[in-house]
N, C-alpha and C. Protein backbone atom coordinates (compact mmCIF):
# COMPACT_ATOMS: atom_id res chain seq x y z
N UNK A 1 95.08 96.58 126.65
CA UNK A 1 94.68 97.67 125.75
C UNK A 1 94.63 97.13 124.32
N UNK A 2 93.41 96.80 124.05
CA UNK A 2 93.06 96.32 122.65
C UNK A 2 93.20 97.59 121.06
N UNK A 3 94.13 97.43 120.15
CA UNK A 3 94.14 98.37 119.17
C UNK A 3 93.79 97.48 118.21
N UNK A 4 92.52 98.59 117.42
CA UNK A 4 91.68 97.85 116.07
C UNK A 4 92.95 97.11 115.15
N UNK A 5 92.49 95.74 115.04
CA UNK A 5 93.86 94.75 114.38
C UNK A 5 93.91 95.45 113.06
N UNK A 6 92.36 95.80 111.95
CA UNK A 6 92.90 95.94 111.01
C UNK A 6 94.05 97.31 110.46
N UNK A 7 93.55 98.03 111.92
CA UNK A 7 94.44 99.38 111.79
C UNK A 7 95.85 98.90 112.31
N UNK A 8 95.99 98.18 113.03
CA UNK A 8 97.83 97.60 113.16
C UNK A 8 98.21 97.40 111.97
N UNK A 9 97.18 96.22 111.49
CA UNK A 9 97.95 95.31 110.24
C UNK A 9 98.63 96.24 109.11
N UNK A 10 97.26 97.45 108.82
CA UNK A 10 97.52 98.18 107.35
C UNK A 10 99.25 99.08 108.05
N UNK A 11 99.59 99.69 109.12
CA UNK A 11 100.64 100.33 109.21
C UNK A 11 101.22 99.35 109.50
N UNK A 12 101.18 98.01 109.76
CA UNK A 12 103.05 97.56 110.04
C UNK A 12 102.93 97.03 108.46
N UNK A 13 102.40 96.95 108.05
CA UNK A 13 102.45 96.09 106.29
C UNK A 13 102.93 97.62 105.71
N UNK A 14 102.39 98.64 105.69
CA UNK A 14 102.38 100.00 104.64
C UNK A 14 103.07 101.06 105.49
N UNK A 15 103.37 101.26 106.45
CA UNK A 15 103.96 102.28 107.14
C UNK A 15 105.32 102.10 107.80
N UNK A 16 105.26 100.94 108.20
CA UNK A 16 106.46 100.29 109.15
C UNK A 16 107.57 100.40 108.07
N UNK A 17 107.46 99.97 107.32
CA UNK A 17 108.09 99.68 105.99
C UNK A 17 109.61 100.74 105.69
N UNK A 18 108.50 102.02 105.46
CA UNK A 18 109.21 103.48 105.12
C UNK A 18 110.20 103.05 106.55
N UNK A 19 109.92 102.74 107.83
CA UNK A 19 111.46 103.19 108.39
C UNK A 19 112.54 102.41 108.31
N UNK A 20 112.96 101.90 106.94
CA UNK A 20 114.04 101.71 106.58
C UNK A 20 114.66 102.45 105.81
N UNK A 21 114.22 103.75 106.30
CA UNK A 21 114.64 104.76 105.18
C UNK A 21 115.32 105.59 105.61
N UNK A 22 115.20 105.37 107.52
CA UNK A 22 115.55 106.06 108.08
C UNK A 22 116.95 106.31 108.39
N UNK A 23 117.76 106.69 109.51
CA UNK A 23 118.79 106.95 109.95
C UNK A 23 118.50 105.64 111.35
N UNK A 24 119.52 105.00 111.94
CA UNK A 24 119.27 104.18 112.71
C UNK A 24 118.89 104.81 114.11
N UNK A 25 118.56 106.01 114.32
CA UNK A 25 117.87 106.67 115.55
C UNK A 25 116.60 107.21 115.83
N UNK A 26 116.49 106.56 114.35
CA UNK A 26 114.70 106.97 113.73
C UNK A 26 114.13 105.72 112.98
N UNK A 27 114.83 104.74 114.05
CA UNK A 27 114.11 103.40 112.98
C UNK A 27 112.88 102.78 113.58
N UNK A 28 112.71 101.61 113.21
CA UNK A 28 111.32 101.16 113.24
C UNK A 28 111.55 100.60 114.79
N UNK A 29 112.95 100.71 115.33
CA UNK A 29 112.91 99.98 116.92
C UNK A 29 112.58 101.41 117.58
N UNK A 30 113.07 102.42 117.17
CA UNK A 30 112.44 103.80 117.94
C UNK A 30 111.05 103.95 117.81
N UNK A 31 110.83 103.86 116.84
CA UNK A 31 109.27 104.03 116.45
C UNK A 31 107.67 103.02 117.85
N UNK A 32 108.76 101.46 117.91
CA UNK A 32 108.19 100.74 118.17
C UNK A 32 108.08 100.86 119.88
N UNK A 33 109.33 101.73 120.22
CA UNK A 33 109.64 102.00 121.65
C UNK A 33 108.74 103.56 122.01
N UNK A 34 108.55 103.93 120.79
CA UNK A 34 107.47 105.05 121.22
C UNK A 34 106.21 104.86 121.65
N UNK A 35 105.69 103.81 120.48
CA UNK A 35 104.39 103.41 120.68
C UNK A 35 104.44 102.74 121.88
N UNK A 36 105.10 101.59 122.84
CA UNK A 36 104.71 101.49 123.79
C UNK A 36 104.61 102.27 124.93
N UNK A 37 105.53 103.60 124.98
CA UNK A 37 106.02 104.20 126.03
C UNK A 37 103.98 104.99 125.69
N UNK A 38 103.99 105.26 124.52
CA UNK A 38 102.64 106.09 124.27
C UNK A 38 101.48 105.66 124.64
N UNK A 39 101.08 104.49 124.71
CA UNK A 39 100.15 103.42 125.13
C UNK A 39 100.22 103.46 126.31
N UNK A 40 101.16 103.77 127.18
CA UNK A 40 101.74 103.14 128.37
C UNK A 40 101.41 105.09 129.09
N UNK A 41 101.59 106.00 128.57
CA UNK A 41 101.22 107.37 129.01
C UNK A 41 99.36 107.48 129.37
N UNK A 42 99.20 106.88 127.99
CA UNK A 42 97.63 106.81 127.63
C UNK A 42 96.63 106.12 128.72
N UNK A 43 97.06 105.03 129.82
CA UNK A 43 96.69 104.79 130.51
C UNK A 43 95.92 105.34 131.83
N UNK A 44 96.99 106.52 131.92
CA UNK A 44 96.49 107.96 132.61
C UNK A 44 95.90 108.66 132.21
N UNK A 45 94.70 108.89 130.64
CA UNK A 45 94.26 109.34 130.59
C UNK A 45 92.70 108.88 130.57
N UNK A 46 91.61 109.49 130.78
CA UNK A 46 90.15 109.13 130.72
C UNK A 46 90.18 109.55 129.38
N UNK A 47 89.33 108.69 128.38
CA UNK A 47 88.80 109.10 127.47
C UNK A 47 89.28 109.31 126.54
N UNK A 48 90.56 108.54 126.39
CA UNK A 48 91.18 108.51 125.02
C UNK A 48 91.34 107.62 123.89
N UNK A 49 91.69 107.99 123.42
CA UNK A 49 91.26 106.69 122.10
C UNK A 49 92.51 106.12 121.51
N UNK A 50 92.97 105.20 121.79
CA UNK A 50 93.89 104.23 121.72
C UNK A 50 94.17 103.95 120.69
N UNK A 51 93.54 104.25 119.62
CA UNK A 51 94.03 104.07 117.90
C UNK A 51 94.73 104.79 117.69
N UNK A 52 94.10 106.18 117.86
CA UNK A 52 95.12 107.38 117.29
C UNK A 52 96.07 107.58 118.38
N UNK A 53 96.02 107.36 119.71
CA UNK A 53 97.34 107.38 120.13
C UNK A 53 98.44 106.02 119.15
N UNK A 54 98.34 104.80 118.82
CA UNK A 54 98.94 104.32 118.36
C UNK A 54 99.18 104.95 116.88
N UNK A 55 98.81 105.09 116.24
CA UNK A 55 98.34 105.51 114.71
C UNK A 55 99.68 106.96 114.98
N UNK A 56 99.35 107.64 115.86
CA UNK A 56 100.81 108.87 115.77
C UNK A 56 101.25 108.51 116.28
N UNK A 57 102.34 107.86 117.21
CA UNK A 57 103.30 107.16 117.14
C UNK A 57 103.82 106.38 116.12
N UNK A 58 103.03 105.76 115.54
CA UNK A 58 103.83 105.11 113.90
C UNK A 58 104.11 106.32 112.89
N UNK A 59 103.44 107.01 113.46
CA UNK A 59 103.44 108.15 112.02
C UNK A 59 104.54 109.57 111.86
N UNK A 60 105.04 109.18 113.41
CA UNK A 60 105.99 110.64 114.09
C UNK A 60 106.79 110.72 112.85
N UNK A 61 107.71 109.85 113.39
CA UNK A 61 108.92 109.94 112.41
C UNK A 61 108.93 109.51 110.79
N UNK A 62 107.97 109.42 110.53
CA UNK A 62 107.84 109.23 109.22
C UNK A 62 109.02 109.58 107.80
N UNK A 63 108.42 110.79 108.10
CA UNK A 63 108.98 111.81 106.84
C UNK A 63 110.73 112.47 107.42
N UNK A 64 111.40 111.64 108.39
CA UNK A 64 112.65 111.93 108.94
C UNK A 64 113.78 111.92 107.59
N UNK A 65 113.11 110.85 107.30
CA UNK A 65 114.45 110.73 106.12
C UNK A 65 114.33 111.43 104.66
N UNK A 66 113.07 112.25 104.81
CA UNK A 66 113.31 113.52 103.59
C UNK A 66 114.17 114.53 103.94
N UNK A 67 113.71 115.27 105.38
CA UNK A 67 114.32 116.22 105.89
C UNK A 67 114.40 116.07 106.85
N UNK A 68 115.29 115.23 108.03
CA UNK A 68 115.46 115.54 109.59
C UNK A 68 114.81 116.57 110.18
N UNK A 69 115.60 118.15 109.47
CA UNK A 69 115.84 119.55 110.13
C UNK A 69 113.49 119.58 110.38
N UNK A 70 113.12 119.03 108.99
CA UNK A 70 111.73 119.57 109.26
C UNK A 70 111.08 118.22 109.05
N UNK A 71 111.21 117.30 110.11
CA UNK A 71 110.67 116.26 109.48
C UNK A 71 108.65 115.82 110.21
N UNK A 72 108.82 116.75 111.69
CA UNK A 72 107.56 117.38 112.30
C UNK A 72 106.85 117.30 111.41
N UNK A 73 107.17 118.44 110.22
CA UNK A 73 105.96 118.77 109.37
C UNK A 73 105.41 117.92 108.29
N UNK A 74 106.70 117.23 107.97
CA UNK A 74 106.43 116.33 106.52
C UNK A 74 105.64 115.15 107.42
N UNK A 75 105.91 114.96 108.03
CA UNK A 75 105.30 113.39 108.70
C UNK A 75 103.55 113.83 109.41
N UNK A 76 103.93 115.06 109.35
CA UNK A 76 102.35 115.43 109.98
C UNK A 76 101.55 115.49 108.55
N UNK A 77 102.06 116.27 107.64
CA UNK A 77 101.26 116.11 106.14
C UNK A 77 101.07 114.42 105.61
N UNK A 78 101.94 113.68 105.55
CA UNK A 78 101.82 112.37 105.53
C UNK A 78 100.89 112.01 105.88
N UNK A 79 100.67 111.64 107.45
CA UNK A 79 99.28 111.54 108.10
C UNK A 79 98.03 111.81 107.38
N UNK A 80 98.12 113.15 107.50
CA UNK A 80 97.16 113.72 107.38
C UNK A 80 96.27 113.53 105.85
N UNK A 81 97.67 113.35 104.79
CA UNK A 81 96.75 113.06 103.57
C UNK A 81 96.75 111.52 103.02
N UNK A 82 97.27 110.77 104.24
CA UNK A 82 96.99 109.12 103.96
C UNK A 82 95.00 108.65 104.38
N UNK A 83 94.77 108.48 102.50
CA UNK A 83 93.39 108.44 102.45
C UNK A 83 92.63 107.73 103.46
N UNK A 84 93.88 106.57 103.30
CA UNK A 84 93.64 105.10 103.98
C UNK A 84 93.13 105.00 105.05
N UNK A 85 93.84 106.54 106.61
CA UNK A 85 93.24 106.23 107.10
C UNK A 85 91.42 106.90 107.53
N UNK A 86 91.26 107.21 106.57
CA UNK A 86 89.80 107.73 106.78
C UNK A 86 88.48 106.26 107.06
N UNK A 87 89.57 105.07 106.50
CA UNK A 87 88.87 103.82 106.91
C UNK A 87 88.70 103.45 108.70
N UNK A 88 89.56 104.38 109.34
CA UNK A 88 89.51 103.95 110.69
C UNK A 88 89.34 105.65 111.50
N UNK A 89 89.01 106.39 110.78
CA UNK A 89 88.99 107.98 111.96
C UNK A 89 88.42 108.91 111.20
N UNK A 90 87.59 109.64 111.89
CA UNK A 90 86.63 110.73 111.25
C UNK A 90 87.98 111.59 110.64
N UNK A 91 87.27 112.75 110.03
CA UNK A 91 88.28 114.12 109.74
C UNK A 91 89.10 114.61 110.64
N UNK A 92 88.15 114.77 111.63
CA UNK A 92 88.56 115.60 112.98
C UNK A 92 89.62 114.44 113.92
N UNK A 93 88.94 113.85 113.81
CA UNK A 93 90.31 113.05 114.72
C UNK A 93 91.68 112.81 113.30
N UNK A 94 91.69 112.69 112.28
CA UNK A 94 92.71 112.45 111.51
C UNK A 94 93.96 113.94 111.69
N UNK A 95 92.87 115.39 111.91
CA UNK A 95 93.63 116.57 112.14
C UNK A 95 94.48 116.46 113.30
N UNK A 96 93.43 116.11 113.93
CA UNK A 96 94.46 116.32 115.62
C UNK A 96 95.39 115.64 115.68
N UNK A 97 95.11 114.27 115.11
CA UNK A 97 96.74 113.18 114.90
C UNK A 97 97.64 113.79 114.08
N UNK A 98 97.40 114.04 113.31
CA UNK A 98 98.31 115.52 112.49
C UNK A 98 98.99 116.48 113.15
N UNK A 99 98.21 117.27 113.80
CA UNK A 99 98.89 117.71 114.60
C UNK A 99 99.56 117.62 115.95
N UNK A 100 98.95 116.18 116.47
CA UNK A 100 100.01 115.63 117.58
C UNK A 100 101.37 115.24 116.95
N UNK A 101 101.10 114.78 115.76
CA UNK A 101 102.74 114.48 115.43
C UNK A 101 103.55 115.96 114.72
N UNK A 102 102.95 116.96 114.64
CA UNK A 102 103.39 117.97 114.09
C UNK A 102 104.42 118.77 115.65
N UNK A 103 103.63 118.54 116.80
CA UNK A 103 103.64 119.05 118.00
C UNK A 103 104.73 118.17 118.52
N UNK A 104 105.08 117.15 118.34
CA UNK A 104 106.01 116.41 118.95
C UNK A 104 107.33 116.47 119.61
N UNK A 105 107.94 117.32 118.77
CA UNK A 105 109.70 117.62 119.30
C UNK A 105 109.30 118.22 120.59
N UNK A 106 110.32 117.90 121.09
CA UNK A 106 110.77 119.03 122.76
C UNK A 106 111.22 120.26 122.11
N UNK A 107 111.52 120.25 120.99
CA UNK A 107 112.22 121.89 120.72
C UNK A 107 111.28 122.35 120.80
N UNK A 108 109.83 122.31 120.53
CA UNK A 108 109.02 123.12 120.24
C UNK A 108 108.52 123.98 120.81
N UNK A 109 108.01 125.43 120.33
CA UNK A 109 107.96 126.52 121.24
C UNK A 109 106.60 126.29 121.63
N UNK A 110 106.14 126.62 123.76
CA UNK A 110 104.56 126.11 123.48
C UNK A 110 104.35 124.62 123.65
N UNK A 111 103.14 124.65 124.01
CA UNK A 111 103.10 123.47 124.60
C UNK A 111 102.23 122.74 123.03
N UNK A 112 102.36 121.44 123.24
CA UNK A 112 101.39 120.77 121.71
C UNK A 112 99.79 121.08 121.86
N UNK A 113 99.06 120.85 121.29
CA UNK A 113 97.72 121.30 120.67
C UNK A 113 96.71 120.62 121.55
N UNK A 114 96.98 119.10 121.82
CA UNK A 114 96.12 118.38 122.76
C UNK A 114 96.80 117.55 123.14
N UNK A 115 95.86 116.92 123.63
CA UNK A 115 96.40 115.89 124.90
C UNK A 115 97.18 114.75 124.25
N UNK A 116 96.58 114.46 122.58
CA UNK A 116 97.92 113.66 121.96
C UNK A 116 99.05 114.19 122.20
N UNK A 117 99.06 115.42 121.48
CA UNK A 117 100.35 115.88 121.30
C UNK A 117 101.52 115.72 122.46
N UNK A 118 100.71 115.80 123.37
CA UNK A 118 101.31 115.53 124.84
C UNK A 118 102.07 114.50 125.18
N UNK A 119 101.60 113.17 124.72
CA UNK A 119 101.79 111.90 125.00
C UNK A 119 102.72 111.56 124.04
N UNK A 120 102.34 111.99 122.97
CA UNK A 120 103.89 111.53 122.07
C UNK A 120 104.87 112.08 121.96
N UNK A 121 104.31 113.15 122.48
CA UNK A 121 105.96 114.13 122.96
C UNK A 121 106.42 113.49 123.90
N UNK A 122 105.75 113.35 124.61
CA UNK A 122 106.25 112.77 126.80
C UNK A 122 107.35 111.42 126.09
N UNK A 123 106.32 110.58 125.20
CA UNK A 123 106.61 109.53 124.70
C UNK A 123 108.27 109.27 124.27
N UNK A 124 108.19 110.36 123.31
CA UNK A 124 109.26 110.49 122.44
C UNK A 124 110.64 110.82 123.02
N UNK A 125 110.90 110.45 123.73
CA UNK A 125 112.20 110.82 125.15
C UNK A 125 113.10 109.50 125.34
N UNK A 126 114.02 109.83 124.41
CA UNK A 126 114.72 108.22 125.04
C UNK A 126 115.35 107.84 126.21
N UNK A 127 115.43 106.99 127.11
CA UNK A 127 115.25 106.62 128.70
C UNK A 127 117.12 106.09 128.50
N UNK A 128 117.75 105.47 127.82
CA UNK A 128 118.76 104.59 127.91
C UNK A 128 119.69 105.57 127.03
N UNK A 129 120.61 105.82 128.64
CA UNK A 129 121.97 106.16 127.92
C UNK A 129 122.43 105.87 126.68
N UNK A 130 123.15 104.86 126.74
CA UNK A 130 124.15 104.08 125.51
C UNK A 130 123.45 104.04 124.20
N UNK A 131 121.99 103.57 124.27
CA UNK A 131 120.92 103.71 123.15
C UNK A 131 121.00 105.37 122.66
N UNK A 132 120.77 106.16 123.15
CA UNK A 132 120.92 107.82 122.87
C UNK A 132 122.24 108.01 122.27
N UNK A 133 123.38 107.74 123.05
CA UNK A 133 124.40 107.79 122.03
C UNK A 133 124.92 107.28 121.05
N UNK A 134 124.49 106.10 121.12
CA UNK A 134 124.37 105.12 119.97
C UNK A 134 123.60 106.30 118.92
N UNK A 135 122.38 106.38 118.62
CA UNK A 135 121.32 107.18 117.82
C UNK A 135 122.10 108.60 117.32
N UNK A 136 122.60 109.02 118.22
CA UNK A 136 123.40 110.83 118.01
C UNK A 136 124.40 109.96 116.94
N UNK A 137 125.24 109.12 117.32
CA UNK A 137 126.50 108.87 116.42
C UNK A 137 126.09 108.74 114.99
N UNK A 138 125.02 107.56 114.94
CA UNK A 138 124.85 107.30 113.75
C UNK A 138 123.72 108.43 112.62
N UNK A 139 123.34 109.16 113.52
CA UNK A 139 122.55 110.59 113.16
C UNK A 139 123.30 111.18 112.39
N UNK A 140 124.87 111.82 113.35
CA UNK A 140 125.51 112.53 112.82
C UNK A 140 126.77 111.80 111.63
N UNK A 141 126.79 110.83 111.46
CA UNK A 141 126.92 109.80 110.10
C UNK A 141 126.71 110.23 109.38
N UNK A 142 125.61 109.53 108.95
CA UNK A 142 124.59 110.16 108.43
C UNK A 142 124.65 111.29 107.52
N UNK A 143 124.55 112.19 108.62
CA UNK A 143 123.77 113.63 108.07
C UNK A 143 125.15 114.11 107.97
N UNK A 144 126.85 114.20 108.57
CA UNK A 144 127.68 114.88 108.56
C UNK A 144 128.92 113.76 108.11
N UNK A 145 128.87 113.50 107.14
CA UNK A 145 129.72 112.33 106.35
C UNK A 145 130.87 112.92 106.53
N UNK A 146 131.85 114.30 106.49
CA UNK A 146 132.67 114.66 106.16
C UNK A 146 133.41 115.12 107.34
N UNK A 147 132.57 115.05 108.68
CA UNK A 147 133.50 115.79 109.88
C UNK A 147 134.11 114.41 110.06
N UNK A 148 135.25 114.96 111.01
CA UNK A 148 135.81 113.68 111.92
C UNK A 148 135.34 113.38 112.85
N UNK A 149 136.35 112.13 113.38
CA UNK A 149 135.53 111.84 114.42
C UNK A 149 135.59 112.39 115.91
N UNK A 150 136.89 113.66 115.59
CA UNK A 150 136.83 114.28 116.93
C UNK A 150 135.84 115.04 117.15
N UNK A 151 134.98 115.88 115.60
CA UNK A 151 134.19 117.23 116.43
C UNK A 151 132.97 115.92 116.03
N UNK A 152 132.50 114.84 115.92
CA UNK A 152 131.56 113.88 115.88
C UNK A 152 131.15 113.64 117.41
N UNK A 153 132.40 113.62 118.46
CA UNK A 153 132.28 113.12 120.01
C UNK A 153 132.07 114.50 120.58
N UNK A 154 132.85 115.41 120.30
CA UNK A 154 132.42 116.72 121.18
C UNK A 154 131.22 117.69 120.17
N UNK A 155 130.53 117.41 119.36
CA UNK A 155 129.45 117.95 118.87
C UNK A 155 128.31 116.95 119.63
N UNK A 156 128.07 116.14 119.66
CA UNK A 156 127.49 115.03 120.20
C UNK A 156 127.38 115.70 122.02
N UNK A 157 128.57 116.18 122.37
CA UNK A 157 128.32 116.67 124.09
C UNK A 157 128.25 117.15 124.29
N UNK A 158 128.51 118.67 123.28
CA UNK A 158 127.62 119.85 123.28
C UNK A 158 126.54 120.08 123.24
N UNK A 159 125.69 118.95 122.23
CA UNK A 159 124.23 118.65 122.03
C UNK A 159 123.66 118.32 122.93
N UNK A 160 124.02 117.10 124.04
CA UNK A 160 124.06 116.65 125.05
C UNK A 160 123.48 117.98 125.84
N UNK A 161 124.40 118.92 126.20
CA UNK A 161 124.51 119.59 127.24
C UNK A 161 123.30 120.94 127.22
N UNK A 162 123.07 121.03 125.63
CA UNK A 162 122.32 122.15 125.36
C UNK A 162 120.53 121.88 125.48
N UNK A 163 120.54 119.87 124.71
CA UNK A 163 119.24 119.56 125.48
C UNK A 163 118.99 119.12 126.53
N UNK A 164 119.69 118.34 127.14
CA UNK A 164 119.80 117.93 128.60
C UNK A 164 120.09 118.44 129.79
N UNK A 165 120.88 119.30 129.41
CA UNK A 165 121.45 119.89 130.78
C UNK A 165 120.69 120.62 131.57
N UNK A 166 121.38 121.55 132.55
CA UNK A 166 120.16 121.97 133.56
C UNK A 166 119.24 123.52 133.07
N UNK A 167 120.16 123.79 131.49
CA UNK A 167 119.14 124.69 131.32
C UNK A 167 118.56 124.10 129.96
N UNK A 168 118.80 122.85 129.41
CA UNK A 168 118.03 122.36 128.25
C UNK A 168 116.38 122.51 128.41
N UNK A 169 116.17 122.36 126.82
CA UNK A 169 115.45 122.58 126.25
C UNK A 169 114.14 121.35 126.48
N UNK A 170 114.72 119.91 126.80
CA UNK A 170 114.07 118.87 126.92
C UNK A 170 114.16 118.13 128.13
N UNK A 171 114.68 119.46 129.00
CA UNK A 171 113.71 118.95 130.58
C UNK A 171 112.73 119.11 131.04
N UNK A 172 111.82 120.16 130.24
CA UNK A 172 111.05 120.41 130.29
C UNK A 172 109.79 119.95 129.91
N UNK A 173 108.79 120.44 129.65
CA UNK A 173 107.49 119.80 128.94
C UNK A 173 106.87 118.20 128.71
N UNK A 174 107.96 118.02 129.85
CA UNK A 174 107.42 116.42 130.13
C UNK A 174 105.63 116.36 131.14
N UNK A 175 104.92 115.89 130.02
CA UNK A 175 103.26 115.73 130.49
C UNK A 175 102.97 114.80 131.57
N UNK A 176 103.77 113.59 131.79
CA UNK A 176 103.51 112.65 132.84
C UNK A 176 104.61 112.35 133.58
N UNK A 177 104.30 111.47 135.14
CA UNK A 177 105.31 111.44 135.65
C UNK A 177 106.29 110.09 134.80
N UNK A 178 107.33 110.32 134.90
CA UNK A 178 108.36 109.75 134.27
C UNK A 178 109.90 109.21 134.43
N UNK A 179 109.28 108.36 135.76
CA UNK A 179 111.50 108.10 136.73
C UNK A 179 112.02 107.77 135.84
N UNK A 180 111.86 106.86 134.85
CA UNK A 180 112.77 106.54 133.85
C UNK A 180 113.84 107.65 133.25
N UNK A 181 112.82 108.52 132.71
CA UNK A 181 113.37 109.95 132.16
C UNK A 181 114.52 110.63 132.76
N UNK A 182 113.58 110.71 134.75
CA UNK A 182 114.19 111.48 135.31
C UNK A 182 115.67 110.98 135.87
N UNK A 183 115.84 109.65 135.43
CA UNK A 183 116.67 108.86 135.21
C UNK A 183 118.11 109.29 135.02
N UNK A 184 117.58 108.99 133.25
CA UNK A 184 118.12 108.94 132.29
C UNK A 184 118.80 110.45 132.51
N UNK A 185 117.93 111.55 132.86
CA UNK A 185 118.83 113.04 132.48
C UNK A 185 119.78 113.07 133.72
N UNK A 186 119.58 112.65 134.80
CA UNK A 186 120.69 113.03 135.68
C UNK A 186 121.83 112.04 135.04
N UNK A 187 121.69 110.76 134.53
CA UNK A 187 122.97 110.27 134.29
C UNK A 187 123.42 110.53 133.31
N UNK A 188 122.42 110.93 131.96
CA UNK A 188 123.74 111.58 130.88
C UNK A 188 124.17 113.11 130.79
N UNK A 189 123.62 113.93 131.92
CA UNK A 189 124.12 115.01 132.41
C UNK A 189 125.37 115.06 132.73
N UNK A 190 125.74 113.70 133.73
CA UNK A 190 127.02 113.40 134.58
C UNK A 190 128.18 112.97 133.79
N UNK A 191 127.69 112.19 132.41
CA UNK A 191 128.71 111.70 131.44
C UNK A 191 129.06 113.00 130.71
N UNK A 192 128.03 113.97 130.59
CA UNK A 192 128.63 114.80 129.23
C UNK A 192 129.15 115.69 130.44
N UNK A 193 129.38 116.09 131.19
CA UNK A 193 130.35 116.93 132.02
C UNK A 193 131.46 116.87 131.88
N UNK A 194 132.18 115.49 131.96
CA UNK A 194 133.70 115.55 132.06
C UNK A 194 133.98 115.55 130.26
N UNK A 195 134.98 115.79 129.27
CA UNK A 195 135.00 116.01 128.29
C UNK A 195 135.57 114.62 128.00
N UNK A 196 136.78 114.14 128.55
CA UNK A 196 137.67 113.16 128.43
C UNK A 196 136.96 111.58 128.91
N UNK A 197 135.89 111.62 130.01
CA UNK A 197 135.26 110.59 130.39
C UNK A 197 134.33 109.88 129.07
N UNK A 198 133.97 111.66 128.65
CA UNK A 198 132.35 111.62 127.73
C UNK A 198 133.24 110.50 126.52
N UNK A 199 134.20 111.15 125.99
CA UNK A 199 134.96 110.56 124.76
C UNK A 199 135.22 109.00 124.87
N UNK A 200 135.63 108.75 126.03
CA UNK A 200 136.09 106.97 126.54
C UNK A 200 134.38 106.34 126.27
N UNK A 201 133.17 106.81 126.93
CA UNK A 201 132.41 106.56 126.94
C UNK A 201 131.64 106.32 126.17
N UNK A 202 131.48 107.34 125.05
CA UNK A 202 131.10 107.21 123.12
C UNK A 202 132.08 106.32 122.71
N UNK A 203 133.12 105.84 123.01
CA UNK A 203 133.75 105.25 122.00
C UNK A 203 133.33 103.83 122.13
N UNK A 204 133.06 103.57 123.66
CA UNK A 204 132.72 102.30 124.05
C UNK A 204 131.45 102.15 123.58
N UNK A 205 130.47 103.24 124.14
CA UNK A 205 129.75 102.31 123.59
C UNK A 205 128.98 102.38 121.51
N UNK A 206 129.87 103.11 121.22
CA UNK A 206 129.66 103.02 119.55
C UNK A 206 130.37 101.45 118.93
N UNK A 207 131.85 101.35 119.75
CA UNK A 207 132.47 100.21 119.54
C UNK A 207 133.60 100.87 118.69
N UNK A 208 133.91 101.76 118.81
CA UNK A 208 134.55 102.41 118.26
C UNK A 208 136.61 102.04 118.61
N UNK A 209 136.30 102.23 119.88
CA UNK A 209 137.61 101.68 120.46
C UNK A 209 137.89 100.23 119.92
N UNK A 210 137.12 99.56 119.49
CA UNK A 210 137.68 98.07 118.89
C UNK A 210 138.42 98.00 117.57
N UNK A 211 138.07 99.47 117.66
CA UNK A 211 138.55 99.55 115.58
C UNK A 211 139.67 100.32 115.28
């Protein structure tokens, strides 16, 4: 799957950049694990265009580190008013990439707008345990400097339980088939169950217990 070089080059030189701005669960290795998983969805589809599936995937998480809570929207305006890329996509395709990354979260009510939106949502699902909790810890860092680190492990498995679990929010609306996924939710279902396991388990793998 060939993507126009000069459209790689200008986002990993001018776009890639910004995710060091991020939180380490929104960095440029998430970013980079989207775009393949997105490329890799895109295969199943007829008739899609492989730029702008790459092009929103670099562009999801963009605007994370203005506002997490709304970062959908800022990163979809981003897109949308980066002149630059009018060098590689009509109007109309620049909207819809806009709004595939606007459409992205699993929270979202409704399904996304098109068949992007689809793919970078499907996309956007992290597959690896320890990596996910790794990302929650340093999220809630981050963003909650002042809690400890007890309601840090059981806020973290409440979260767990409310998107993952069997009545979460992000078992759902998955667009393609996906064992990895279907994976991933039965086993961190099984960790955030026990309370005392979940805690041994974040600590290990944050590294926390070494300290």
């Amino acid at each position: 799957m060939q993507i126009n070089e000069e459209l790689q080059q200008y986002i990993e030189k001018n776009i890639f950049p910004s995710y060091r701005k991020n939180d380490l669960g929104h960095n440029l290795d998430h970013i980079k694990y989207v775009i393949n998983r997105s490329l890799r969805f895109s295969n199943e589809v007829d008739d899609i265009n492989c730029d702008m599936v790459y092009a929103i995937a670099a562009y999801h998480d963009i605007g994370h580190y203005i506002d997490a809570k709304n970062h959908e929207k800022i990163s979809a305006e981003m897109l949308l008013t980066d002149k630059n890329l009018k060098n590689f996509f009509s109007e109309d395709e620049i909207k819809i990439m806009s709004e595939a990354v606007y459409d992205h979260r699993a929270s979202l009510e409704g399904e996304p707008r098109s068949i992007y939106g689809k793919i970078v949502s499907s996309a956007d699902r992290e597959t690896r345990v320890n990596i996910q909790l790794q990302r929650m810890y340093e999220y809630r860092l981050t963003h909650y400097p002042d809690k400890s680190l007890e309601w840090i492990i059981e806020d973290t498995r409440l979260y767990i339980i409310n998107k993952f679990g069997k009545k979460g929010y992000a078992i759902e609306k998955m667009y393609f088939e996906d064992l990895d996924y279907k994976k991933f939710l039965e086993d961190i279902s099984v960790v955030a169950e026990n309370k005392e396991e979940f805690r041994k388990r974040f600590m290990e793998v944050t590294g926390l217990n070494n300290k």
